[in-house]
Protein backbone atom coordinates (compact mmCIF):
# COMPACT_ATOMS: atom_id res chain seq x y z
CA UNK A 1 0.00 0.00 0.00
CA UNK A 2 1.30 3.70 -0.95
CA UNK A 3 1.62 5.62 1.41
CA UNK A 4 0.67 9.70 0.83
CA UNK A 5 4.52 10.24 2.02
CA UNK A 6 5.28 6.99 -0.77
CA UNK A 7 3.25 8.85 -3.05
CA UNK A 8 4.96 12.11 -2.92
CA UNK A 9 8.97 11.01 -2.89
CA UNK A 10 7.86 9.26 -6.05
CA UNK A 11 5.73 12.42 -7.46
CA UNK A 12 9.55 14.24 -6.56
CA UNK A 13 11.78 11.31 -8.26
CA UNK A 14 8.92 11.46 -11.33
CA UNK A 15 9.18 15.54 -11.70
CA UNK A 16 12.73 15.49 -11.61
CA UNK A 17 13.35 12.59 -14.07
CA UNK A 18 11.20 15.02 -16.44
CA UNK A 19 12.91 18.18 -15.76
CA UNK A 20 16.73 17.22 -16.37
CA UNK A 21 16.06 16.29 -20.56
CA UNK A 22 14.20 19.54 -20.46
CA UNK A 23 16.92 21.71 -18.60
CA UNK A 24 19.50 20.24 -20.94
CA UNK A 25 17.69 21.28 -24.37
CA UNK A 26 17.02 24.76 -22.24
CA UNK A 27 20.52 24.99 -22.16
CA UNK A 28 21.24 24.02 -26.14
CA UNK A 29 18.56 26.71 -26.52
CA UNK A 30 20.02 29.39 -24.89
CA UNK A 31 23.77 28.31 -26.26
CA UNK A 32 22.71 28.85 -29.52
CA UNK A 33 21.09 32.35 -28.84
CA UNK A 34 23.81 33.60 -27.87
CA UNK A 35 25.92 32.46 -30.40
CA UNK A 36 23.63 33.43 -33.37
CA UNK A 37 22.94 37.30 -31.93
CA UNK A 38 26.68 37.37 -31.95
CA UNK A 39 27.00 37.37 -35.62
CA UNK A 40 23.74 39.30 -35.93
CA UNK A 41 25.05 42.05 -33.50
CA UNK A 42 28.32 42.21 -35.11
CA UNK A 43 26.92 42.22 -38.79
CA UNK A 44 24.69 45.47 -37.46
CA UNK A 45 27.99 47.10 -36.49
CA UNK A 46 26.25 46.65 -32.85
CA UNK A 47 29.85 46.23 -31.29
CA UNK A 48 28.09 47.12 -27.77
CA UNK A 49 25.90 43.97 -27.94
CA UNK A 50 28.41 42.08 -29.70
CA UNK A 51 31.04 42.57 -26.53
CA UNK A 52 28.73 41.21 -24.17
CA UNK A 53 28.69 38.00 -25.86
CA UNK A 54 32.09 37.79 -24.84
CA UNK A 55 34.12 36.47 -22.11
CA UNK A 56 36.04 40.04 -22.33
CA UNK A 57 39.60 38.74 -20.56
CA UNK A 58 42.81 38.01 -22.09
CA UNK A 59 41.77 34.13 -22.15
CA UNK A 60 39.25 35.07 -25.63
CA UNK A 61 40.71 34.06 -28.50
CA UNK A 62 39.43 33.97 -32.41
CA UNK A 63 40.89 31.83 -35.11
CA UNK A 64 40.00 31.86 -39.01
CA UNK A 65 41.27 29.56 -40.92
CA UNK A 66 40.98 29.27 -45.17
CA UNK A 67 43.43 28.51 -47.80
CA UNK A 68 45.25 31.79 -47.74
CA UNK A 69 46.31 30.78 -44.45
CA UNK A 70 44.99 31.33 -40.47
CA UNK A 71 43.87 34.38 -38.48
CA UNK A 72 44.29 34.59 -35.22
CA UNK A 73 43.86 37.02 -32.59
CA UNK A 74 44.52 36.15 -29.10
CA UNK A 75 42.80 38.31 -26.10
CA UNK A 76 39.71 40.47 -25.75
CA UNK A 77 41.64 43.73 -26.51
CA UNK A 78 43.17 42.39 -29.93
CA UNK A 79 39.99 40.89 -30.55
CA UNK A 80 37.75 43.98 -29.63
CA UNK A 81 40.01 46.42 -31.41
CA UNK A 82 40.13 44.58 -34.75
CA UNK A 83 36.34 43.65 -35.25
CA UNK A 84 34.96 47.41 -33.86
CA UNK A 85 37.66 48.72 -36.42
CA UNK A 86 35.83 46.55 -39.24
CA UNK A 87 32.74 46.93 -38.28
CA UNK A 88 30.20 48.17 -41.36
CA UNK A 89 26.42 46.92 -41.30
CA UNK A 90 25.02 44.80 -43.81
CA UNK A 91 22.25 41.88 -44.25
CA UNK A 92 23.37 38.59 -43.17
CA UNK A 93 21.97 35.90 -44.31
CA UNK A 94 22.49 32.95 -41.89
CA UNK A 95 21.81 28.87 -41.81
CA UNK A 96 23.36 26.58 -39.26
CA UNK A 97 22.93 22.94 -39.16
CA UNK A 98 24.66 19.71 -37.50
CA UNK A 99 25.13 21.00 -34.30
CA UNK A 100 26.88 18.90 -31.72
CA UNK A 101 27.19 20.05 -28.02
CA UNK A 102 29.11 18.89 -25.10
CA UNK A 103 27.62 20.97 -22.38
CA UNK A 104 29.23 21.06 -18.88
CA UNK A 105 28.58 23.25 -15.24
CA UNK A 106 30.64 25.78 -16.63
CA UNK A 107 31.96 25.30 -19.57
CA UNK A 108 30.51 24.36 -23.20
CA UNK A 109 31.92 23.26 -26.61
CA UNK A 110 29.70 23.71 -29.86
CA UNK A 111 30.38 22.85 -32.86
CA UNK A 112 27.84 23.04 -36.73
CA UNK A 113 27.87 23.87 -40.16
CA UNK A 114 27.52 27.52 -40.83
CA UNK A 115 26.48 28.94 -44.60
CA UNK A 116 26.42 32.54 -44.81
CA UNK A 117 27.26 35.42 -46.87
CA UNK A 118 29.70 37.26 -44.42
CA UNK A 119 30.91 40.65 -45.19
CA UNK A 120 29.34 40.50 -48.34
CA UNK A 121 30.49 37.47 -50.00
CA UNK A 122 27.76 34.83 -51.10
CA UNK A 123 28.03 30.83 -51.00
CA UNK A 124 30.73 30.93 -47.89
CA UNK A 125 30.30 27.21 -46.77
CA UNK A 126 32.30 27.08 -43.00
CA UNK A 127 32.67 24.35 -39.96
CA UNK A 128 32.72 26.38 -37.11
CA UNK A 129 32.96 25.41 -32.78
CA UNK A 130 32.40 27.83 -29.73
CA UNK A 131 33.86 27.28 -26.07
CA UNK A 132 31.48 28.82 -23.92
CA UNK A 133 31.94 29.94 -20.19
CA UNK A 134 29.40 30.87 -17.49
CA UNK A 135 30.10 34.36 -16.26
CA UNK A 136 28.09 35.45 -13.37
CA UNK A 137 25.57 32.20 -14.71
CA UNK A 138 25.55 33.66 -18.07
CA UNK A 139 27.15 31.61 -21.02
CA UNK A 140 29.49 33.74 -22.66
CA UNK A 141 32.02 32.92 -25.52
CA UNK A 142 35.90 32.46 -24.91
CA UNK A 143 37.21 30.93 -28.13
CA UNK A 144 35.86 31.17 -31.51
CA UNK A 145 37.27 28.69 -34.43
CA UNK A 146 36.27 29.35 -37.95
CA UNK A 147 37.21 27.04 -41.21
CA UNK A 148 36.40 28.74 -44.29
CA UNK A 149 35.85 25.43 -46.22
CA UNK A 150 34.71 26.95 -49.32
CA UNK A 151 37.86 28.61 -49.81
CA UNK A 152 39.54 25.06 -50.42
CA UNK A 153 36.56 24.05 -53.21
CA UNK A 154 39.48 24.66 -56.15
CA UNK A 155 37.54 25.53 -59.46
CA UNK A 156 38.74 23.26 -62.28
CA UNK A 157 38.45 23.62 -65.48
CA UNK A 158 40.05 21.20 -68.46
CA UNK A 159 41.34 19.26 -65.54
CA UNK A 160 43.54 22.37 -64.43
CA UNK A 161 43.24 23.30 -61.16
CA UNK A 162 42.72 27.48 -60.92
CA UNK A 163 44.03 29.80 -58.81
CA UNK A 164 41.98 31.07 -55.50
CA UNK A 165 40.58 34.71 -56.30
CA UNK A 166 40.51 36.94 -53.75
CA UNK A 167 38.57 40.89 -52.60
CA UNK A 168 38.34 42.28 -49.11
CA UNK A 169 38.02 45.75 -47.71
CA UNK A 170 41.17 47.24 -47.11
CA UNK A 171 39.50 47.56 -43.50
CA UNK A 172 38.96 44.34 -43.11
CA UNK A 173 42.14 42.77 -43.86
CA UNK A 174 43.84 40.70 -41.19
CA UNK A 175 45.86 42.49 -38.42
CA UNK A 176 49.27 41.42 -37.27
CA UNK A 177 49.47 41.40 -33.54
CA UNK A 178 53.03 42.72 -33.33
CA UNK A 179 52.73 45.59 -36.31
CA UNK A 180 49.44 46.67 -36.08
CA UNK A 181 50.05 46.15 -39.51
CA UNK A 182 46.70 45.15 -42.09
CA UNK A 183 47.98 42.53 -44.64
CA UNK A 184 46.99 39.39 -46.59
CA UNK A 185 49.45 36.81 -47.99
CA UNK A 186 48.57 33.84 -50.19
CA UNK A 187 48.00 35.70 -53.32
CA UNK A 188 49.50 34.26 -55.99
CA UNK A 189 53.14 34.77 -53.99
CA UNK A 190 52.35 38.21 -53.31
CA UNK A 191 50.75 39.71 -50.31
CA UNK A 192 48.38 42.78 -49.85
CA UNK A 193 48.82 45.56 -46.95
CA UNK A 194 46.81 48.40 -45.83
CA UNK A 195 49.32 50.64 -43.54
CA UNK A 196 48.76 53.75 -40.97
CA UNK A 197 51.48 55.78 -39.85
CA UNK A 198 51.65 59.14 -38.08
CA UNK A 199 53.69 61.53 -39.04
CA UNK A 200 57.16 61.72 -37.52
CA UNK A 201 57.68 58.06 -37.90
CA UNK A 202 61.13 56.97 -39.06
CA UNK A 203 61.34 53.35 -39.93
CA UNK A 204 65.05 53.03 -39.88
CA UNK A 205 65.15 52.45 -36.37
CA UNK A 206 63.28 48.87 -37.09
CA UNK A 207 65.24 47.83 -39.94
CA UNK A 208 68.19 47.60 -37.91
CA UNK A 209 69.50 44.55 -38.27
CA UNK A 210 68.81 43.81 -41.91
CA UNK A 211 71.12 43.73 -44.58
CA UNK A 212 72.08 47.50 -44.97
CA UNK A 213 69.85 47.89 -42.12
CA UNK A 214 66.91 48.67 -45.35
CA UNK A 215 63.77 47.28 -45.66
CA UNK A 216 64.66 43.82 -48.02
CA UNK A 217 61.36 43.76 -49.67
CA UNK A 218 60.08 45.99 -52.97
CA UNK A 219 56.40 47.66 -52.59
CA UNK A 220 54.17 48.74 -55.37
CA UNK A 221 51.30 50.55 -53.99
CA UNK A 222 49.01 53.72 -53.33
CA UNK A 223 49.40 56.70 -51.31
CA UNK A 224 45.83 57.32 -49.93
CA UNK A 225 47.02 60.14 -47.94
CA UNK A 226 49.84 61.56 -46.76
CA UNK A 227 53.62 62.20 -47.60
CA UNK A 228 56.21 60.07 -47.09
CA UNK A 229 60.18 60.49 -47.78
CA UNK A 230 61.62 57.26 -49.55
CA UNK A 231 65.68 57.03 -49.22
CA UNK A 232 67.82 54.12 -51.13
CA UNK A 233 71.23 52.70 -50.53
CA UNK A 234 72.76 54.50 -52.97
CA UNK A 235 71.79 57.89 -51.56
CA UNK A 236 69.39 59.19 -53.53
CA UNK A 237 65.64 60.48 -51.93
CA UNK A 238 62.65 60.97 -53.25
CA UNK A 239 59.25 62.23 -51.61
CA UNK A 240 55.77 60.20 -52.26
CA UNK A 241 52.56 62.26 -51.98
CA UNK A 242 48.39 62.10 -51.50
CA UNK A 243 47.24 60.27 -54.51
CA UNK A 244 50.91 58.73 -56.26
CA UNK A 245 51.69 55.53 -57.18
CA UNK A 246 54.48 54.04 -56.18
CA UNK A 247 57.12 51.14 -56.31
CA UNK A 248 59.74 51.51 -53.98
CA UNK A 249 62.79 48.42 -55.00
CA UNK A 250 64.92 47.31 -52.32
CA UNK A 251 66.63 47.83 -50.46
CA UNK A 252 64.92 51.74 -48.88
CA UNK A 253 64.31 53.18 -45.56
CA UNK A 254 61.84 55.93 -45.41
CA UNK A 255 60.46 58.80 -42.68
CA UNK A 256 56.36 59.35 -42.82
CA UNK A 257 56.14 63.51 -43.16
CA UNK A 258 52.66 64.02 -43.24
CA UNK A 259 50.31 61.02 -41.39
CA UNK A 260 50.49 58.49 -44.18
CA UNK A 261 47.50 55.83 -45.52
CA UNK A 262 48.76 53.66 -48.27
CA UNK A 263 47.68 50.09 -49.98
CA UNK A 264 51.13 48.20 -51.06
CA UNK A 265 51.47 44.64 -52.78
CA UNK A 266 54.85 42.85 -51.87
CA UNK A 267 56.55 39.79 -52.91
CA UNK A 268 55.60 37.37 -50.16
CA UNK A 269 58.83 35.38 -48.58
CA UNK A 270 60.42 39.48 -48.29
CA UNK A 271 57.28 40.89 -46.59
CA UNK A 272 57.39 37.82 -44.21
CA UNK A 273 60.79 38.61 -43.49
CA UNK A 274 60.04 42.14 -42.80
CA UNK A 275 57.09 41.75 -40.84
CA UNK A 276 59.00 38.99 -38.43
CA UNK A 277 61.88 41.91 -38.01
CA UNK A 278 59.64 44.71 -37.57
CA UNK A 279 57.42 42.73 -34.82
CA UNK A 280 60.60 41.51 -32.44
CA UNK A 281 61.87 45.24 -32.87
CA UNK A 282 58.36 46.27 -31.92
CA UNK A 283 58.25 44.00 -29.09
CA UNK A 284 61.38 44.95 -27.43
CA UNK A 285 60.91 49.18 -27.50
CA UNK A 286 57.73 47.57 -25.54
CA UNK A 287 59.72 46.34 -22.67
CA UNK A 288 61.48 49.20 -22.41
């Protein structure tokens, strides 16, 4: 015979049992919330929103990775700084599918299949994961992973395999962490740099150390604005103004005389070279 005291432990164990499928798919619900206004906040240029997704510590980190190589950006501030600089609304169109969730007290992993048209560009096919943390018993995101799987689909034609085409805003472009530098490489051996210097700056100072203590790499570009003084290793100067184009050969140094915005293309293995030289000399005026 049941008991009313029977009858209510089991009425508990019953309620309970129903509740804990429920809380779980509460939880997948509220996961991917989050993650979709995300995008939608950041496509809006809503980079108020957008930050509160965020875990907004130096433990955030974004990586994008597509055939022209990875993207990564380590930290709220680098992170923060480099979409709000990007930001520009438009109309995203959005599908996600083949989600798969591994969902802890306080901490998450997501991963799906994202189609989308980001930043403009139709028929972008990804595989994307979030790690999620609970901040004050809100999920927010800590790492972001992004594989541009599209950009491997190689086009073929006559059995040739053709090369990978590529357009971006010059805003947009990928920032290195240690130059502040915008640049792109994997195009066709060559990459593509959007720069911003003040004026005052004298770059010799950070090619110390390379051969002729000169910049090793050639630049073909345009100045956007500014002025900027070129000098090569034979002596001779010359000044590049607003609206020139340029090619400067190697090896040059150069001193920015009015605050300088210019696009340059450079031959890729060089620009590595100079970029790796620049960012230790960077990094150690830091520490100082």
């Amino acid at each position: 015979m049941i008991t009313m005291k029977n009858y209510l432990y089991l009425l508990i164990l019953f309620c309970a049992a129903c509740t804990r499928p429920m809380s779980m798919e509460n939880q997948k619900t509220t996961i991917t919330k989050l993650i979709d206004d995300e995008s939608y906040f950041i496509a809006a240029a809503d980079t108020v929103n957008w930050a509160k997704c965020w875990v907004n510590t130096d433990e955030a980190q974004f990586i994008m990775t597509s055939v022209r190589g990875i993207w990564q950006l380590n930290g709220w501030d680098s992170i923060n700084a480099n979409f709000r600089r990007g930001a520009r609304p438009f109309k995203l169109n959005l599908k996600r599918d083949n989600y798969h969730y591994t969902i802890g007290d306080k901490v998450a992993f997501v991963s799906f299949d994202q189609y989308d048209n980001w930043g403009g560009t139709e028929g972008q096919k990804k595989k994307e994961s979030r790690t999620l943390r609970k901040v004050d018993d809100q999920w927010k995101i800590v790492h972001a992973n992004v594989i541009l799987t599209s950009s491997y689909d190689q086009p073929k034609e006559s059995n040739q395999a053709q090369a990978v085409s590529f357009h971006q805003r010059k805003e947009n472009l990928p920032v290195d962490e240690k130059t502040s530098f915008r640049h792109q490489g994997g195009l066709g051996g060559m990459h593509a740099g959007y720069v911003e210097v003040p004026a005052g700056t004298d770059f010799s100072p950070l090619l110390e150390g390379l051969p002729q203590n000169m910049c090793p790499s050639p630049h073909w570009g345009y100045l956007l604005e500014g002025s900027i003084r070129i000098k090569y290793a034979d002596g001779h100067e010359e000044t590049v103004n607003q609206g020139e184009v340029f090619y400067w050969p190697a090896p040059h140094t150069g001193v920015v005389l009015k605050d300088a915005k210019f696009i340059d293309f450079s031959p890729q293995e060089e620009y590595r070279q100079l970029l790796m030289h620049v960012g230790n000399k960077m990094a150690q005026q830091k520490k100082k």
